[in-house]
Protein backbone atom coordinates (compact mmCIF):
# COMPACT_ATOMS: atom_id res chain seq x y z
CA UNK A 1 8.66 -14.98 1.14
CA UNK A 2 7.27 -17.36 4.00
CA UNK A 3 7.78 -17.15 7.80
CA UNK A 4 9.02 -20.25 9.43
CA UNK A 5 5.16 -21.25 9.62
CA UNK A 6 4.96 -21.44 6.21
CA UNK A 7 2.88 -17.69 6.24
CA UNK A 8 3.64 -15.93 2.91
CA UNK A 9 4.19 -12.82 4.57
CA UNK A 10 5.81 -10.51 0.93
CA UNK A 11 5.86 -10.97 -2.34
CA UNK A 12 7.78 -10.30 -4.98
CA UNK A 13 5.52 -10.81 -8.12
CA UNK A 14 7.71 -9.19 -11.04
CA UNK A 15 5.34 -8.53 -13.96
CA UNK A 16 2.37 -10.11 -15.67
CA UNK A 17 3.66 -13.01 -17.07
CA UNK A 18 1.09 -12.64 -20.17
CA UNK A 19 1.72 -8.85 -20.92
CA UNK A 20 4.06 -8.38 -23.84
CA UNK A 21 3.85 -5.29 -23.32
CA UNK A 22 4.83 -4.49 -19.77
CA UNK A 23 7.77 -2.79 -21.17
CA UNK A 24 6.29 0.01 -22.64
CA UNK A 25 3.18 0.10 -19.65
CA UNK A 26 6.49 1.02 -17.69
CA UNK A 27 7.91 3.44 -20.15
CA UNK A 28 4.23 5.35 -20.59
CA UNK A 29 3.63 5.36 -16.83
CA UNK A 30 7.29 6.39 -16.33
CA UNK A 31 7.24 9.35 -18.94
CA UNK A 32 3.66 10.36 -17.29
CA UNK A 33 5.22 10.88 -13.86
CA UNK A 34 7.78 12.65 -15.31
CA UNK A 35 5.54 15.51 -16.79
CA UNK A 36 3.47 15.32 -13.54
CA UNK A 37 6.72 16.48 -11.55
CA UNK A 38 7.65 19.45 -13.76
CA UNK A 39 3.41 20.52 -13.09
CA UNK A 40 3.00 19.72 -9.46
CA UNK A 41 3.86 22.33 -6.79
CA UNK A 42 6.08 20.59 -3.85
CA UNK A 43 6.83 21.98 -0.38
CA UNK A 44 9.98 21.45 1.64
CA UNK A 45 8.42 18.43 3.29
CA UNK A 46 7.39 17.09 -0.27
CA UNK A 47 10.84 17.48 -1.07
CA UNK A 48 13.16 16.24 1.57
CA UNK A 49 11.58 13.93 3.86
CA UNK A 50 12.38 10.88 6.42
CA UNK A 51 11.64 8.62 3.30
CA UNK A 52 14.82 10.46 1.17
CA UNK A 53 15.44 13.35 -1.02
CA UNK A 54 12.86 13.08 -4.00
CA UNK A 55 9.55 14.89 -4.45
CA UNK A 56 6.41 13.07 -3.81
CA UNK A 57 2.55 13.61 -3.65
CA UNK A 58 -0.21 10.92 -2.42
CA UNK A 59 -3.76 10.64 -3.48
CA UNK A 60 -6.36 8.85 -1.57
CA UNK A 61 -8.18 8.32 1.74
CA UNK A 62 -6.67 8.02 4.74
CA UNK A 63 -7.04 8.77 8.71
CA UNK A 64 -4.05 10.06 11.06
CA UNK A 65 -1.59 12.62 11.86
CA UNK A 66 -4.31 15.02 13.65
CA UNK A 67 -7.27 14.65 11.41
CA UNK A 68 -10.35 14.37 13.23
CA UNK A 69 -12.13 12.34 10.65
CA UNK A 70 -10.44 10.28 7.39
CA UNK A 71 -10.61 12.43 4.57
CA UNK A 72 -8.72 12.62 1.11
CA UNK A 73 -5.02 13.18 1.32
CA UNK A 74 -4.32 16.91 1.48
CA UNK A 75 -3.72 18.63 -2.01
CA UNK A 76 -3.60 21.64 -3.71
CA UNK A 77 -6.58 21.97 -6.09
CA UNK A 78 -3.96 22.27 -9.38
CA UNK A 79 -1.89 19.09 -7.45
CA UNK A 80 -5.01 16.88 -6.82
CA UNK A 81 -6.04 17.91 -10.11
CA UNK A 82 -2.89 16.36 -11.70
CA UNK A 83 -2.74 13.22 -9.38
CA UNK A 84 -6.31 12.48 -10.88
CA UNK A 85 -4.95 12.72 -14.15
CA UNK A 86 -2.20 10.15 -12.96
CA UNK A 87 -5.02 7.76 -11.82
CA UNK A 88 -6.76 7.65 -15.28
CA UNK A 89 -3.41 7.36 -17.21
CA UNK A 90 -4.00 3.95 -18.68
CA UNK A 91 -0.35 2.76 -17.97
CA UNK A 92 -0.70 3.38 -14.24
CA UNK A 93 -4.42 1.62 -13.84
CA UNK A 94 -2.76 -1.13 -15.34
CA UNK A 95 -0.01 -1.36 -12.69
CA UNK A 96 -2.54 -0.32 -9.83
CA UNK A 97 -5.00 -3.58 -11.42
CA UNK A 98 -2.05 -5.50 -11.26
CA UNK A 99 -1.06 -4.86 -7.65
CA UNK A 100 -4.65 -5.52 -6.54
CA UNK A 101 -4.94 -8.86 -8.51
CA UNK A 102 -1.52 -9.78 -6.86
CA UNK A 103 -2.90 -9.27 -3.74
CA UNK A 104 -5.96 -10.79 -3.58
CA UNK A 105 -4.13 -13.92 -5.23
CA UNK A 106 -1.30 -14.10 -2.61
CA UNK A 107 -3.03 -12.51 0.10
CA UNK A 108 -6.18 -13.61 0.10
CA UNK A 109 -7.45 -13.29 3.65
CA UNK A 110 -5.83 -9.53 3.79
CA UNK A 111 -7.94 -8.69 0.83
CA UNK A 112 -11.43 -9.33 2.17
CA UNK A 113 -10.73 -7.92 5.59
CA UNK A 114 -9.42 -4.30 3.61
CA UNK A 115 -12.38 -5.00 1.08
CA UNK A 116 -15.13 -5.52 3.77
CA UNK A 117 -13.95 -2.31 6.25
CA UNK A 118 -13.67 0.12 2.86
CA UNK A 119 -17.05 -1.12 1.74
CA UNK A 120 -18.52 0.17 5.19
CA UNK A 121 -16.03 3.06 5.25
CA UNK A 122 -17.32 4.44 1.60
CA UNK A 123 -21.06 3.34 2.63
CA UNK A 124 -20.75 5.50 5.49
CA UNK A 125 -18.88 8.58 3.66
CA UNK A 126 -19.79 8.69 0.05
CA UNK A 127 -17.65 11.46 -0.70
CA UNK A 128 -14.81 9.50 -0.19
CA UNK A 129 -13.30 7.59 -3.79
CA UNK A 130 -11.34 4.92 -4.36
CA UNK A 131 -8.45 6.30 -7.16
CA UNK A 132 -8.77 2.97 -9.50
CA UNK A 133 -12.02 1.27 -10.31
CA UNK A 134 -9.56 -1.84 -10.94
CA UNK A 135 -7.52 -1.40 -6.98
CA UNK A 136 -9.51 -1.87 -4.06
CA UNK A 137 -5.93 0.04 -2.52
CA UNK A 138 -7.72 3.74 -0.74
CA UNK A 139 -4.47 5.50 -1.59
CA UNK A 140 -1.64 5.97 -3.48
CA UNK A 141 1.69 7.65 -3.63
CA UNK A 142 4.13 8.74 -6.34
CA UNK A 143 7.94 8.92 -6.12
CA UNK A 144 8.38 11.01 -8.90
CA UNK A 145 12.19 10.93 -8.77
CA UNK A 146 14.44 11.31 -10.90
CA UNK A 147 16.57 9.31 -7.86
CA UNK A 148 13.49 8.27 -5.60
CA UNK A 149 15.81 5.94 -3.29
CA UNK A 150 14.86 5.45 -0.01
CA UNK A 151 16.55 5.68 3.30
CA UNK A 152 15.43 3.13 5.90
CA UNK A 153 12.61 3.96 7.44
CA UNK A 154 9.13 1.65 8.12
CA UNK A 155 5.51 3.47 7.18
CA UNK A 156 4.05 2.88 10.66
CA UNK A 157 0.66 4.72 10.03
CA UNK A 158 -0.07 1.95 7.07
CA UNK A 159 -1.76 -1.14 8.29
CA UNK A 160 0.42 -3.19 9.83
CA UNK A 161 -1.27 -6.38 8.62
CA UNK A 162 -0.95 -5.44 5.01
CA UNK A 163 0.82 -5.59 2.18
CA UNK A 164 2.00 -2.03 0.64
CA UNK A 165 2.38 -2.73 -3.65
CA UNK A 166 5.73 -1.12 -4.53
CA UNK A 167 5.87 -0.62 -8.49
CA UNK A 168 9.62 0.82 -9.47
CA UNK A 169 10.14 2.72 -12.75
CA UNK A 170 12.57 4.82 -14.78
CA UNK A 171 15.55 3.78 -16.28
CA UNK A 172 18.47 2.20 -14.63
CA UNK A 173 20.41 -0.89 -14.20
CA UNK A 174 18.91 -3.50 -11.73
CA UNK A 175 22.26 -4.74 -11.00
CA UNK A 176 24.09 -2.61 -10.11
CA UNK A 177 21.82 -0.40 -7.95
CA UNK A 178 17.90 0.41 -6.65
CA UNK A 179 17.03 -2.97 -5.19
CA UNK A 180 15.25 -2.48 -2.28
CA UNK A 181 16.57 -3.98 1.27
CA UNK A 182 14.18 -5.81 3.86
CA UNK A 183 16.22 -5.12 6.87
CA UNK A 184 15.02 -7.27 9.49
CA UNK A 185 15.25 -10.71 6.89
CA UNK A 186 19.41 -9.37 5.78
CA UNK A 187 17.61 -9.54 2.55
CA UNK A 188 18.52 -7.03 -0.29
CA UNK A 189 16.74 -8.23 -4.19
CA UNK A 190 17.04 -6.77 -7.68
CA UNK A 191 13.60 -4.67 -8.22
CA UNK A 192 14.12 -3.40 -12.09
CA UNK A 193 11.97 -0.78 -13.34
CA UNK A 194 8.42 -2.67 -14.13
CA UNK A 195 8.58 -4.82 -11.57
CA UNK A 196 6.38 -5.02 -8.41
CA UNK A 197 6.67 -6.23 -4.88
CA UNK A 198 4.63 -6.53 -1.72
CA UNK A 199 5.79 -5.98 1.62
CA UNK A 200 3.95 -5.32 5.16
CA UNK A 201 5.39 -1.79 5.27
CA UNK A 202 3.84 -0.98 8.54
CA UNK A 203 6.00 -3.24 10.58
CA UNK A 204 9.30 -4.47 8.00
CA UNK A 205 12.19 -2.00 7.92
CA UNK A 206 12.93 -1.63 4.19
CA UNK A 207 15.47 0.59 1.95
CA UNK A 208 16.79 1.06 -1.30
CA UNK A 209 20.39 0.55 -2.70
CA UNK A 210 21.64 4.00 -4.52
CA UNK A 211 21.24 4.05 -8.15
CA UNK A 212 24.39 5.17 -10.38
CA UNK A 213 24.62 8.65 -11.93
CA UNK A 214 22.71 9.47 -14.86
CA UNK A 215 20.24 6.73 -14.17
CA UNK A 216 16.19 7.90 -13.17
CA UNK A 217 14.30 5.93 -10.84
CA UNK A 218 10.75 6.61 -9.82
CA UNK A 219 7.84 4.59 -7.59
CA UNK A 220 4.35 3.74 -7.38
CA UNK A 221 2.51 3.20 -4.37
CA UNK A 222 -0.89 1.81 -2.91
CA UNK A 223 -1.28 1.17 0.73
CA UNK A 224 -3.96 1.38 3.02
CA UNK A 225 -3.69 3.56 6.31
CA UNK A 226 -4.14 1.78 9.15
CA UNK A 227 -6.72 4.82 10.98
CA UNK A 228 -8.96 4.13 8.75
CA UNK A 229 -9.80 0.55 9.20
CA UNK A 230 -8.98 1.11 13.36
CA UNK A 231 -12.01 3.78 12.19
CA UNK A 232 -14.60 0.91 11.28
CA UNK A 233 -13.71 -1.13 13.64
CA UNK A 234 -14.27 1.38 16.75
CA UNK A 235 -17.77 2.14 15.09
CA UNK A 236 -16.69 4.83 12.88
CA UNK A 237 -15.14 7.09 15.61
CA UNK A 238 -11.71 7.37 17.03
CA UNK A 239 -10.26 4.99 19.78
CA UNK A 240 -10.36 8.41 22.04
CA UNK A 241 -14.08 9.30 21.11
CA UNK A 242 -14.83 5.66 21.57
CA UNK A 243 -13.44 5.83 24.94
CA UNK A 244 -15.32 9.17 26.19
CA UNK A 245 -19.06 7.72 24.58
CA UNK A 246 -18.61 3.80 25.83
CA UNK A 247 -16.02 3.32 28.10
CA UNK A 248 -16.80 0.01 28.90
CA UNK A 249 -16.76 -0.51 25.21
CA UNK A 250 -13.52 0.45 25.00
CA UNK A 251 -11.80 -1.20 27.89
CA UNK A 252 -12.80 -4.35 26.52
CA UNK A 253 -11.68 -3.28 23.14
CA UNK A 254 -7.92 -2.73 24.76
CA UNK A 255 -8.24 -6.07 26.88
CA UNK A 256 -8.81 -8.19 23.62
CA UNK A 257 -6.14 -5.92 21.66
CA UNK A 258 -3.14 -7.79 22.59
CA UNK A 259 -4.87 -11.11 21.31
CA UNK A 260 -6.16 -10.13 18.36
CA UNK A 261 -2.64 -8.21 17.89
CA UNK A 262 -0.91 -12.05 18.00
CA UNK A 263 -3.62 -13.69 16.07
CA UNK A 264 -3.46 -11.10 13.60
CA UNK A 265 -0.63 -13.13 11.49
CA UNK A 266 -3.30 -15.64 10.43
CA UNK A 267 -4.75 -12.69 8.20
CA UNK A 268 -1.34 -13.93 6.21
CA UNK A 269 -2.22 -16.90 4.37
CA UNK A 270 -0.05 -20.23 4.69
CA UNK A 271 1.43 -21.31 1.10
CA UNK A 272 0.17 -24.98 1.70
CA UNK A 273 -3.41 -23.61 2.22
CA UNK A 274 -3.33 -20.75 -0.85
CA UNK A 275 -5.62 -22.74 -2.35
CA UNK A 276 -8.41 -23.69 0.07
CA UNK A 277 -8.09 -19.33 1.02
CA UNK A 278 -8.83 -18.65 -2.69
CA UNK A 279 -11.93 -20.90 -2.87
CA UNK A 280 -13.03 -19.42 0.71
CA UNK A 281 -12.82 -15.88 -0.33
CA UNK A 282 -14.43 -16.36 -4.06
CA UNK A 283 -17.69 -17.54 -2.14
CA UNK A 284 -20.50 -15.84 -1.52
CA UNK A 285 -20.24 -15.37 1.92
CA UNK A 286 -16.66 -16.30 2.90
CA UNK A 287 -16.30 -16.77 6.07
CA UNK A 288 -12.38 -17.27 7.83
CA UNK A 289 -13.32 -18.37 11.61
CA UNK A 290 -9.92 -17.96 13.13
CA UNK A 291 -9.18 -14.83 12.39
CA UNK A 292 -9.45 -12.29 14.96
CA UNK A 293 -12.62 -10.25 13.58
CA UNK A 294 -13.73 -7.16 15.59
């Protein structure tokens, strides 16, 4: 999907179009959720939420809601346990891989700005892991279902200029329910189990379409939280600790915010300049001048 500049601002990339077998990679990572949910522990905010009425868990790094530093996501030892089991299940690297190659293919600039602030992020706290040696994505999230549908809602914490990788699985009919709705672009599109999309979650309203009775539908995420890069950027410290050590430092950081906020779109390559973004960011040193680098 393109912006009337031509910025390919979501995608909808399917499947690999050279795995046979993407069928049963769906099916394995499907039935591996499923035994996952009958072994996890949820609590009443795990279970009902302001996303809709399905258990979930997330796995990862991340920075907000309180924390004082970014951390992994908050687990139980048995859950976290579990959720690491997830990670290594062959069927779900394959779809995290996937979502990561998708990225850096359509988004190009996004992926080298994430790539470069994690690198100094993980530098900086070793004891922070990424959960895919194939994803560059610092956390994840599973929809275990068996009717993960969600209500409208945005996930303003992620990253604004990102894209979130959506993978939908289970078993139900594409047509007649689970398509997921981009509110703001009236658009709703058939997402059938397998299939992955890419949306800035952080800033486009989005929603899924009810599935029929009977029918199971489950999600994989990866996002990135937008703390933690906001982390790097303020010199690994919060925007209110950066304020109380430099405060000159940090009024200028607020007086160029609303510029880099606008310019930030550019971080969203243009489709008639894919190309020249892919060579840029397989050099050695790519370098993107106009975009609006802390």
């Amino acid at each position: 999907i393109v912006d009337k500049e031509g910025r390919i601002i979501a995608l909808f990339a399917g499947r690999p179009e050279d795995a046979d077998d993407w069928d049963q990679v769906a099916l394995d990572a499907s039935e591996a959720m499923s035994k996952a949910r009958t072994q996890c522990t949820f609590t009443a905010s795990r279970l009902m939420h302001a996303r809709g009425n399905y258990p979930t868990q997330g796995i990862g790094s991340s920075f907000g809601g309180g924390s004082l530093r970014p951390g992994p996501i908050k687990n139980t030892v048995r859950n976290a346990r579990i959720l690491e089991c997830l990670c290594k299940h062959p069927a779900i690297r394959r779809i995290a891989g996937f979502g990561n190659v998708m990225l850096a293919t359509y988004a190009p600039r996004v992926h080298l700005k994430m790539k470069r602030r994690l690198r100094l992020l993980y530098e900086r706290y070793p004891t922070l892991k990424l959960n895919f040696d194939n994803s560059i994505y610092p956390a994840a999230h599973f929809n275990f279902g068996p009717n993960s549908v969600c209500f409208e809602h945005t996930d303003f914490a992620n990253d604004p200029v990102n894209w979130c990788h959506i993978a939908a699985l289970g078993r139900y009919d594409p047509t007649q329910g689970g398509h997921i709705i981009l509110l703001d672009l009236r658009l709703a599109v058939e997402f059938p189990p397998g299939a992955s999309c890419f949306i800035p979650s952080g800033v486009a309203r989005h929603a899924n379409v009810a599935i029929r009775p009977g029918e199971m539908r489950q999600a994989f995420t990866q996002y990135c939280a937008g703390g933690l890069l906001r982390w790097v950027d303020a010199g690994f410290q919060s925007l209110k600790e950066f304020g109380q050590r430099d405060p000159q430092g940090r009024a200028i950081f607020d007086a160029e915010l609303d510029e880099k906020t606008l310019a930030s779109v550019k971080y969203f390559s243009r489709w008639d300049q894919l190309l020249e973004d892919l060579r840029e960011a397989a050099a050695p040193n790519p370098s993107f001048p106009d975009l609006p680098e802390p």
